[in-house]
PDB file of N, CA and C in Angstrom:
ATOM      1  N   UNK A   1     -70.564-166.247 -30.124  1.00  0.00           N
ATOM      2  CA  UNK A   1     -70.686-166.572 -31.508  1.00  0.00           C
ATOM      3  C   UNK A   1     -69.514-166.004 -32.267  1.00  0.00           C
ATOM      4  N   UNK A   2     -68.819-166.447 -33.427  1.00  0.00           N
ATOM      5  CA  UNK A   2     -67.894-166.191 -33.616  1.00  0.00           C
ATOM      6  C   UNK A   2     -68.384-165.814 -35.286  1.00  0.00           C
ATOM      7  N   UNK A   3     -68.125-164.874 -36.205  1.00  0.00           N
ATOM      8  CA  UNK A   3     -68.263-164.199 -37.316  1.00  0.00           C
ATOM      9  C   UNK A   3     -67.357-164.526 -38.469  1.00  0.00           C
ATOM     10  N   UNK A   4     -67.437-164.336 -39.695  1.00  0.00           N
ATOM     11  CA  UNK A   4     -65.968-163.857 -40.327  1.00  0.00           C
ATOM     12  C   UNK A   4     -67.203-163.735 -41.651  1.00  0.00           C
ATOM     13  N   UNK A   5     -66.301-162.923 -42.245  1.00  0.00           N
ATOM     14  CA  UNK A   5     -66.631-162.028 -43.462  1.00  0.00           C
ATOM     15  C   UNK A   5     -66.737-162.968 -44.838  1.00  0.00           C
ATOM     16  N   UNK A   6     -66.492-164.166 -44.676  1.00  0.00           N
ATOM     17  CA  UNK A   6     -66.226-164.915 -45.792  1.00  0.00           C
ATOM     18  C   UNK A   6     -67.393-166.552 -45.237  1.00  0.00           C
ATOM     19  N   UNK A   7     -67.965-167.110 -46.349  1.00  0.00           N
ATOM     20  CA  UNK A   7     -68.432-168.531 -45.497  1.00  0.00           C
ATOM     21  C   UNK A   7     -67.419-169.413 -45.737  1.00  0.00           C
ATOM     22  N   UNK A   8     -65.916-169.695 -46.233  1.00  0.00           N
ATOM     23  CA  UNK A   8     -65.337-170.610 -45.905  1.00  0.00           C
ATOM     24  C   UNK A   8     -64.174-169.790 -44.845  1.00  0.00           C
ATOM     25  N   UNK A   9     -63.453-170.344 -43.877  1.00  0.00           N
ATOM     26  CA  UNK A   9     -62.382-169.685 -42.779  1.00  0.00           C
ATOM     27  C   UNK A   9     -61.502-169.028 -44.073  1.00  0.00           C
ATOM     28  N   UNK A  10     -61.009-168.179 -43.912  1.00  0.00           N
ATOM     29  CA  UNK A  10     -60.073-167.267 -44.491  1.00  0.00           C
ATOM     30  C   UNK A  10     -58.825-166.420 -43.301  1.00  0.00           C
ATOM     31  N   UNK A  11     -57.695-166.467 -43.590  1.00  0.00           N
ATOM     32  CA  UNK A  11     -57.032-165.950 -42.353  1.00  0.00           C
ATOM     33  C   UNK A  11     -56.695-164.233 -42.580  1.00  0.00           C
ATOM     34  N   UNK A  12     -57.032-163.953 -44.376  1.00  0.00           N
ATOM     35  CA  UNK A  12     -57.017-162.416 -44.634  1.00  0.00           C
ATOM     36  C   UNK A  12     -58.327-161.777 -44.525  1.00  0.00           C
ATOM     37  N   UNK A  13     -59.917-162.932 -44.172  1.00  0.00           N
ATOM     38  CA  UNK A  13     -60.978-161.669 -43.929  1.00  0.00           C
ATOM     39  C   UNK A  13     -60.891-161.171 -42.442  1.00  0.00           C
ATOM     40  N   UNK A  14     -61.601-160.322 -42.250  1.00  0.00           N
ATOM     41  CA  UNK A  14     -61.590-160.230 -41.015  1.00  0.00           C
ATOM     42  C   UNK A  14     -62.889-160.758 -40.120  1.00  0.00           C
ATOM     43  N   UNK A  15     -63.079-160.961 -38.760  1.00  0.00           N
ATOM     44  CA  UNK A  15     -63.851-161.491 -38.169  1.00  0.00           C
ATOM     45  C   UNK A  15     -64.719-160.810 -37.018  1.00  0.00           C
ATOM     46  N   UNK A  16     -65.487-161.669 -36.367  1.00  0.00           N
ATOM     47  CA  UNK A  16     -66.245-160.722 -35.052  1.00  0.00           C
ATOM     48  C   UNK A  16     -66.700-161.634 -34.485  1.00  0.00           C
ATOM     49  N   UNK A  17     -66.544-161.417 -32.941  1.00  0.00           N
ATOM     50  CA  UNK A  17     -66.977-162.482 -32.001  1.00  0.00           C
ATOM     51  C   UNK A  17     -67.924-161.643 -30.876  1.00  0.00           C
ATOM     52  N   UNK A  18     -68.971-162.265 -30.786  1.00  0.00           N
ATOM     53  CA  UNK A  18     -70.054-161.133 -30.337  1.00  0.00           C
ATOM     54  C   UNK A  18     -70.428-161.946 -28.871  1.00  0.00           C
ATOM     55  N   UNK A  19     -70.350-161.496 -27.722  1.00  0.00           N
ATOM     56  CA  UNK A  19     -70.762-162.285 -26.510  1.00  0.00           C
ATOM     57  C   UNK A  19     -72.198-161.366 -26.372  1.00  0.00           C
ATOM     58  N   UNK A  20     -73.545-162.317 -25.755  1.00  0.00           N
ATOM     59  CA  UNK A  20     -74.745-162.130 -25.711  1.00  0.00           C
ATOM     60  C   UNK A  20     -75.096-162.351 -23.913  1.00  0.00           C
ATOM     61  N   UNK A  21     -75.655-161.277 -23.758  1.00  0.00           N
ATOM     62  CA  UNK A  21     -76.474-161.267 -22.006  1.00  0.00           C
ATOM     63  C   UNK A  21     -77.646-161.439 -21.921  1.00  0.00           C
ATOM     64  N   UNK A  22     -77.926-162.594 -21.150  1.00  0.00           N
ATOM     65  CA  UNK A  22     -79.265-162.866 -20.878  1.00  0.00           C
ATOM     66  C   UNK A  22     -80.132-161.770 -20.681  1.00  0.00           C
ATOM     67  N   UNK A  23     -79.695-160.894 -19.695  1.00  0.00           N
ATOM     68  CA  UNK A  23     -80.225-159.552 -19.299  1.00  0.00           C
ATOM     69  C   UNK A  23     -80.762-158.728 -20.607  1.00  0.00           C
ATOM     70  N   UNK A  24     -79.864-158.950 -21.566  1.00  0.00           N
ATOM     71  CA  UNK A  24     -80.486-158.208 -22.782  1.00  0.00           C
ATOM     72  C   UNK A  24     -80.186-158.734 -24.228  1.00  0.00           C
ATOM     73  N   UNK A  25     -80.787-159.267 -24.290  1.00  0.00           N
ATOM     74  CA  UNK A  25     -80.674-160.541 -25.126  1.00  0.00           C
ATOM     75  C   UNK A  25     -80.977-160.056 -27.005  1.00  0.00           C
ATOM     76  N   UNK A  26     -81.326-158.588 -26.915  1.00  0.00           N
ATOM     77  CA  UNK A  26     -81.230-158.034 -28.474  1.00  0.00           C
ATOM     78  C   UNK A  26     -80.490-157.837 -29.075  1.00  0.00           C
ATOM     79  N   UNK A  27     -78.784-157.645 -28.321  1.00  0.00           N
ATOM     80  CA  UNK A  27     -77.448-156.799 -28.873  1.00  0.00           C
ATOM     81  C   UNK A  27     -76.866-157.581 -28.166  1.00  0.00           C
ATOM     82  N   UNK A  28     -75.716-157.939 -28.919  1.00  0.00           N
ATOM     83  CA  UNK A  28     -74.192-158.330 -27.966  1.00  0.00           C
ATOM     84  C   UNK A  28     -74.174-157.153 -27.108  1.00  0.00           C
ATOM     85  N   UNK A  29     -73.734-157.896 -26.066  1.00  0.00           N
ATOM     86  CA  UNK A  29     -72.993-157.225 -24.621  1.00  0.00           C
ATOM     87  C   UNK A  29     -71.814-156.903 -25.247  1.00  0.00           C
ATOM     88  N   UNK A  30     -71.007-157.540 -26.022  1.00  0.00           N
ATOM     89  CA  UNK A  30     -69.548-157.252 -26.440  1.00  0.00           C
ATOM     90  C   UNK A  30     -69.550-157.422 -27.427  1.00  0.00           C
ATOM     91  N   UNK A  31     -68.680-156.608 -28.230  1.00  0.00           N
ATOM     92  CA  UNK A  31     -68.384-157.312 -29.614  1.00  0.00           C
ATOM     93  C   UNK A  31     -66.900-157.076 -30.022  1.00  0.00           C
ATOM     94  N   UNK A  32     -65.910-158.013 -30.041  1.00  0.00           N
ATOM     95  CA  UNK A  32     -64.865-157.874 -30.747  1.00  0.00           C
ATOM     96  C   UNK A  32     -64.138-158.259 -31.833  1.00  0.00           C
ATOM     97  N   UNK A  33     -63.918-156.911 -32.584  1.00  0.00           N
ATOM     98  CA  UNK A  33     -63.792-157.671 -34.327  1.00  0.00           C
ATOM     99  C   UNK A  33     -61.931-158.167 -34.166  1.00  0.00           C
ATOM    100  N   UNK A  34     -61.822-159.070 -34.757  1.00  0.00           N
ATOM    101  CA  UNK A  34     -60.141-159.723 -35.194  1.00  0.00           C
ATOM    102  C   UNK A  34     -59.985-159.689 -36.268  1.00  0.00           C
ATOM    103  N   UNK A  35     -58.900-159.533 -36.692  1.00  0.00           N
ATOM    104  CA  UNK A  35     -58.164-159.523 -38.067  1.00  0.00           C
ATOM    105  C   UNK A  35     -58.194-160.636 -38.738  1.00  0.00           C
ATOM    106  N   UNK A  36     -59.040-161.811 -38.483  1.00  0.00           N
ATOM    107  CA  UNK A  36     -59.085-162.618 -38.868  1.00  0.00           C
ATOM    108  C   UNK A  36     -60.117-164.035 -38.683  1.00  0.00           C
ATOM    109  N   UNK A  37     -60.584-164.914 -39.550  1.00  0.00           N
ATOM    110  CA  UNK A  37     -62.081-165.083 -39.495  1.00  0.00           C
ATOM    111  C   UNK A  37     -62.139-165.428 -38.178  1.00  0.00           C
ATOM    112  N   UNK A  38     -62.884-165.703 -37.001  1.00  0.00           N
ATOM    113  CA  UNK A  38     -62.768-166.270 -36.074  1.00  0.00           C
ATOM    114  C   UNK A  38     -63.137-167.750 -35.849  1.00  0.00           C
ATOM    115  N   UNK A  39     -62.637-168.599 -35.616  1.00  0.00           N
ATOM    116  CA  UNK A  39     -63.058-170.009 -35.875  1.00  0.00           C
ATOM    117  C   UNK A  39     -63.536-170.709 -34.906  1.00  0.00           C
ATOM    118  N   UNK A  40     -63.239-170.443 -33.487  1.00  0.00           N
ATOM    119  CA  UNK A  40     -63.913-171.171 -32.571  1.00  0.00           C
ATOM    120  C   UNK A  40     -63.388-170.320 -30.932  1.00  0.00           C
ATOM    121  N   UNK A  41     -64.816-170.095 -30.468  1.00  0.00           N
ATOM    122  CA  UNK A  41     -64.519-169.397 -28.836  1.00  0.00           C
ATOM    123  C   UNK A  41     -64.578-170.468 -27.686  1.00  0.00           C
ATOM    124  N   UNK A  42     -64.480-170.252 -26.503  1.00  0.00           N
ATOM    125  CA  UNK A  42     -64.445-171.113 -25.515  1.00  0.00           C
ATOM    126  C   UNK A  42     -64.130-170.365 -24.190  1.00  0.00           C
ATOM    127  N   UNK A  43     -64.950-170.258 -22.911  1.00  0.00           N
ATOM    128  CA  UNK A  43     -64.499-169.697 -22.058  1.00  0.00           C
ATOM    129  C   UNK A  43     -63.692-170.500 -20.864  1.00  0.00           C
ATOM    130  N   UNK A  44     -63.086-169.889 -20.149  1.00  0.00           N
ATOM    131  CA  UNK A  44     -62.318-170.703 -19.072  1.00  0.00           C
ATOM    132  C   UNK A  44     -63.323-171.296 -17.835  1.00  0.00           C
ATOM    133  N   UNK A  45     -62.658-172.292 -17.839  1.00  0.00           N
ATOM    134  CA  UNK A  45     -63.638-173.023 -16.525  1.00  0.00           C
ATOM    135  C   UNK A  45     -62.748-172.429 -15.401  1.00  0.00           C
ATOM    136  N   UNK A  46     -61.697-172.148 -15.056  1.00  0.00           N
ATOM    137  CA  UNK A  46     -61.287-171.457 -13.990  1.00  0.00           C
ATOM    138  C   UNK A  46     -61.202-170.083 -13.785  1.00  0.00           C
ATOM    139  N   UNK A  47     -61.257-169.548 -14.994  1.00  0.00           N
ATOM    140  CA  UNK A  47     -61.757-167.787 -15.015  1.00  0.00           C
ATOM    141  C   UNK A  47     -62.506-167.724 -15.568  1.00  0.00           C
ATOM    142  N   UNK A  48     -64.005-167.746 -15.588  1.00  0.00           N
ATOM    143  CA  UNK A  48     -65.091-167.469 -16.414  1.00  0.00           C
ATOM    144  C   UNK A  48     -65.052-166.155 -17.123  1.00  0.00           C
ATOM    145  N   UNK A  49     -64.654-165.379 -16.982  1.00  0.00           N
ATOM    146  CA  UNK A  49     -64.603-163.910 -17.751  1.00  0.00           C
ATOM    147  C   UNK A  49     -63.454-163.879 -18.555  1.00  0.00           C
ATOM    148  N   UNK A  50     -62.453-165.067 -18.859  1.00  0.00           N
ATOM    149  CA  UNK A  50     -61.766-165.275 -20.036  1.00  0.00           C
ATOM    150  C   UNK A  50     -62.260-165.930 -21.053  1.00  0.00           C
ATOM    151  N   UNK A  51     -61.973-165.870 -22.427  1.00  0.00           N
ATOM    152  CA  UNK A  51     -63.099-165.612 -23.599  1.00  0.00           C
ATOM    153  C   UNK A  51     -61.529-166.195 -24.380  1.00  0.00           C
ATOM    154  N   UNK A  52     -61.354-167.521 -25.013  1.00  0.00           N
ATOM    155  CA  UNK A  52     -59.859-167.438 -26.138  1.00  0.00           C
ATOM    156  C   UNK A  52     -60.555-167.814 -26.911  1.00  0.00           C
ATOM    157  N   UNK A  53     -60.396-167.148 -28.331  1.00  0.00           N
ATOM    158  CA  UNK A  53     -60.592-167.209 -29.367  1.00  0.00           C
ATOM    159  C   UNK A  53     -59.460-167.716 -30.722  1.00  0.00           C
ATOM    160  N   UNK A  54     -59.925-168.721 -31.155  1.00  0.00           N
ATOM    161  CA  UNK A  54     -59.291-169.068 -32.274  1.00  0.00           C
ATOM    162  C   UNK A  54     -59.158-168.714 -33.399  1.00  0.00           C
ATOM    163  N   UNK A  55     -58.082-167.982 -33.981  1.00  0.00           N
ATOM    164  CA  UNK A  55     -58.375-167.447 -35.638  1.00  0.00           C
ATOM    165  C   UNK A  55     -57.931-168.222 -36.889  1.00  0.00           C
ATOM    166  N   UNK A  56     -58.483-168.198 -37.652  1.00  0.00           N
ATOM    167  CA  UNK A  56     -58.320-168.955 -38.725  1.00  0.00           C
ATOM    168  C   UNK A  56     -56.283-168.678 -39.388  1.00  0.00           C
ATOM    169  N   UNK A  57     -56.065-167.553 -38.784  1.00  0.00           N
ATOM    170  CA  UNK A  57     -54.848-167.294 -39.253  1.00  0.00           C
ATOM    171  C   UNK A  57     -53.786-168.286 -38.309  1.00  0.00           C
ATOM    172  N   UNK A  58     -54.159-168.687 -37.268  1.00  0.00           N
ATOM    173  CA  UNK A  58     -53.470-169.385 -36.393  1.00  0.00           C
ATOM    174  C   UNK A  58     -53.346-168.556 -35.348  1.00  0.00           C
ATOM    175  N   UNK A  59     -53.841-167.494 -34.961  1.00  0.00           N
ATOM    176  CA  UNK A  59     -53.673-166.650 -33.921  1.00  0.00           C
ATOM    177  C   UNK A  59     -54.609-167.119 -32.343  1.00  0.00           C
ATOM    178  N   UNK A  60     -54.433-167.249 -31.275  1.00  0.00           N
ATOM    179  CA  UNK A  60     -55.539-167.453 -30.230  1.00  0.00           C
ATOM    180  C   UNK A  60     -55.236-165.931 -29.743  1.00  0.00           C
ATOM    181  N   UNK A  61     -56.205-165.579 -29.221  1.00  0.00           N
ATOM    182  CA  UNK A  61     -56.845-164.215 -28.624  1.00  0.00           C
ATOM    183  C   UNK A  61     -57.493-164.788 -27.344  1.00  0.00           C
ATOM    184  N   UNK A  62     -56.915-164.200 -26.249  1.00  0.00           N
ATOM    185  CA  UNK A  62     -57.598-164.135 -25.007  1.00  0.00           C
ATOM    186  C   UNK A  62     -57.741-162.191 -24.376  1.00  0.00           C
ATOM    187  N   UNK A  63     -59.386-162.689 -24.447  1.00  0.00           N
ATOM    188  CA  UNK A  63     -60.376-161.501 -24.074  1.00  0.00           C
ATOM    189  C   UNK A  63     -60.895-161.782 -22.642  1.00  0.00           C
ATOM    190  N   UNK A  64     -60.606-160.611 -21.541  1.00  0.00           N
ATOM    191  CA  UNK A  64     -61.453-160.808 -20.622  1.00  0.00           C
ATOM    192  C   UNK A  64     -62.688-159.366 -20.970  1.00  0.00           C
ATOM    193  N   UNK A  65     -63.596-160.543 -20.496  1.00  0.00           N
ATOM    194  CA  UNK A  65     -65.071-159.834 -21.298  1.00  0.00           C
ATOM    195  C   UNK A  65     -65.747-159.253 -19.979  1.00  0.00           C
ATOM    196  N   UNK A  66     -65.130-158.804 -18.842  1.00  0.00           N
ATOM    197  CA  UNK A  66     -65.239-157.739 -17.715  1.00  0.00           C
ATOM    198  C   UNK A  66     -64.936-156.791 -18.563  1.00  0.00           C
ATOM    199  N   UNK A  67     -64.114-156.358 -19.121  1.00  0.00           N
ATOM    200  CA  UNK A  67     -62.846-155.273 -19.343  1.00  0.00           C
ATOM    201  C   UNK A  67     -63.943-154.337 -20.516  1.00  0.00           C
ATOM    202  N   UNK A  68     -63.652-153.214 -20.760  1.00  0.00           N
ATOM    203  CA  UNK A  68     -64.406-152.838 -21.946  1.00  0.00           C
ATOM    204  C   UNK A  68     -63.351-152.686 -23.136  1.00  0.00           C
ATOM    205  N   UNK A  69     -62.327-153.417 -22.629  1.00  0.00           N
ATOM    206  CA  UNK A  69     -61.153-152.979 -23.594  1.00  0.00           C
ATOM    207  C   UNK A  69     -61.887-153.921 -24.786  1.00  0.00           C
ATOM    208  N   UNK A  70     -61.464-153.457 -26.196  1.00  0.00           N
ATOM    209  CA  UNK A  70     -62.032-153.964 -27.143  1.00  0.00           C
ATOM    210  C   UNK A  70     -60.458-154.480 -28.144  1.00  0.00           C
ATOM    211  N   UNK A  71     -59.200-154.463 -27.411  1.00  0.00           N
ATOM    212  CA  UNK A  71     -57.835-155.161 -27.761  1.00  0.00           C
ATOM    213  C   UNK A  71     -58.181-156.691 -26.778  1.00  0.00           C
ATOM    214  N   UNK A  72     -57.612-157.345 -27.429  1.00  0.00           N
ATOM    215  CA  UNK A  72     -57.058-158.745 -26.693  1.00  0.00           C
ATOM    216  C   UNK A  72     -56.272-158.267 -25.146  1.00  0.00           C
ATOM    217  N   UNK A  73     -56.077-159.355 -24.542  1.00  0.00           N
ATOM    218  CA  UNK A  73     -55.405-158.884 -23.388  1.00  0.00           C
ATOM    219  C   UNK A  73     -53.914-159.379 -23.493  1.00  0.00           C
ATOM    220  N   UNK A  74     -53.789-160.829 -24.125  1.00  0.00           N
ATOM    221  CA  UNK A  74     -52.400-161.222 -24.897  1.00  0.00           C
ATOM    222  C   UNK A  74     -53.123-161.848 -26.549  1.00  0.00           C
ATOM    223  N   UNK A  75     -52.305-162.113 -27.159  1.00  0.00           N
ATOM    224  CA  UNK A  75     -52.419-162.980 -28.025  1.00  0.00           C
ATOM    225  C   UNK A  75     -51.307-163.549 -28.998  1.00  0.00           C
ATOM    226  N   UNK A  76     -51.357-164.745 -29.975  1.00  0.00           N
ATOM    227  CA  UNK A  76     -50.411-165.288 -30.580  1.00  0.00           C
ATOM    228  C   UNK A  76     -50.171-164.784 -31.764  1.00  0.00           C
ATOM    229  N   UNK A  77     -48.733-165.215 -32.401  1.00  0.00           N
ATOM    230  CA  UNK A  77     -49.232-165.070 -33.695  1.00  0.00           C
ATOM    231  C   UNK A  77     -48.662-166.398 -34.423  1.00  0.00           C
ATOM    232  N   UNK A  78     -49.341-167.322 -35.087  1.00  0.00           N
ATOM    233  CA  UNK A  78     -48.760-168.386 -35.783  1.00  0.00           C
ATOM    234  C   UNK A  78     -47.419-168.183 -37.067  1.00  0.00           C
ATOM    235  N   UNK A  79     -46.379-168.648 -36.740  1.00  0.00           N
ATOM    236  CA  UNK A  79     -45.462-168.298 -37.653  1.00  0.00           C
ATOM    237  C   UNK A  79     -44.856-169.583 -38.530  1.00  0.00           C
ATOM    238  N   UNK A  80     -45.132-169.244 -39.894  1.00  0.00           N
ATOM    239  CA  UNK A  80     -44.811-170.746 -40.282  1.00  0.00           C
ATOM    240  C   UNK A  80     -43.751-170.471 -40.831  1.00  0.00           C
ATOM    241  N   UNK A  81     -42.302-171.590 -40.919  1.00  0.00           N
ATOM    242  CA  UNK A  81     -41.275-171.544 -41.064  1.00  0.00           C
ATOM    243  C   UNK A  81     -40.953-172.821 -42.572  1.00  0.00           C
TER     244      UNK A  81
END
């Protein structure tokens, strides 16, 4: 599920993308906040434990959601010219 602090996309609120386990289905298993609203997740069909996230700022974020790291593992940054 993907969060942001504002109800229309904003690329200055910030956001939170919360992954949920069947196993325990009261609390995200993960939660990682972005600098920006989050607009749409999607996991990999060839690495299931990759997680890219779309930000409203133009940024994609790829999370592997093994990791407990709570940074991206790469990500973009949209630069408009």
């Amino acid at each position: 599920m993907c969060y942001g602090a504002s109800p229309v996309p904003d690329a200055d609120a910030p956001g939170v993308v919360c992954c949920w386990s069947i196993k325990q289905p009261e609390w995200p298993h993960r939660i990682y906040h972005t600098a920006s609203t989050a607009m749409a997740a999607d996991f990999s069909n060839e690495h299931p434990q990759m997680l890219a996230v779309g930000l409203a700022s133009g940024t994609i974020a790829i999370y592997d959601v093994y990791s407990d790291a709570a940074e991206p593992l790469l990500d973009t940054t949209c630069v408009w010219n």
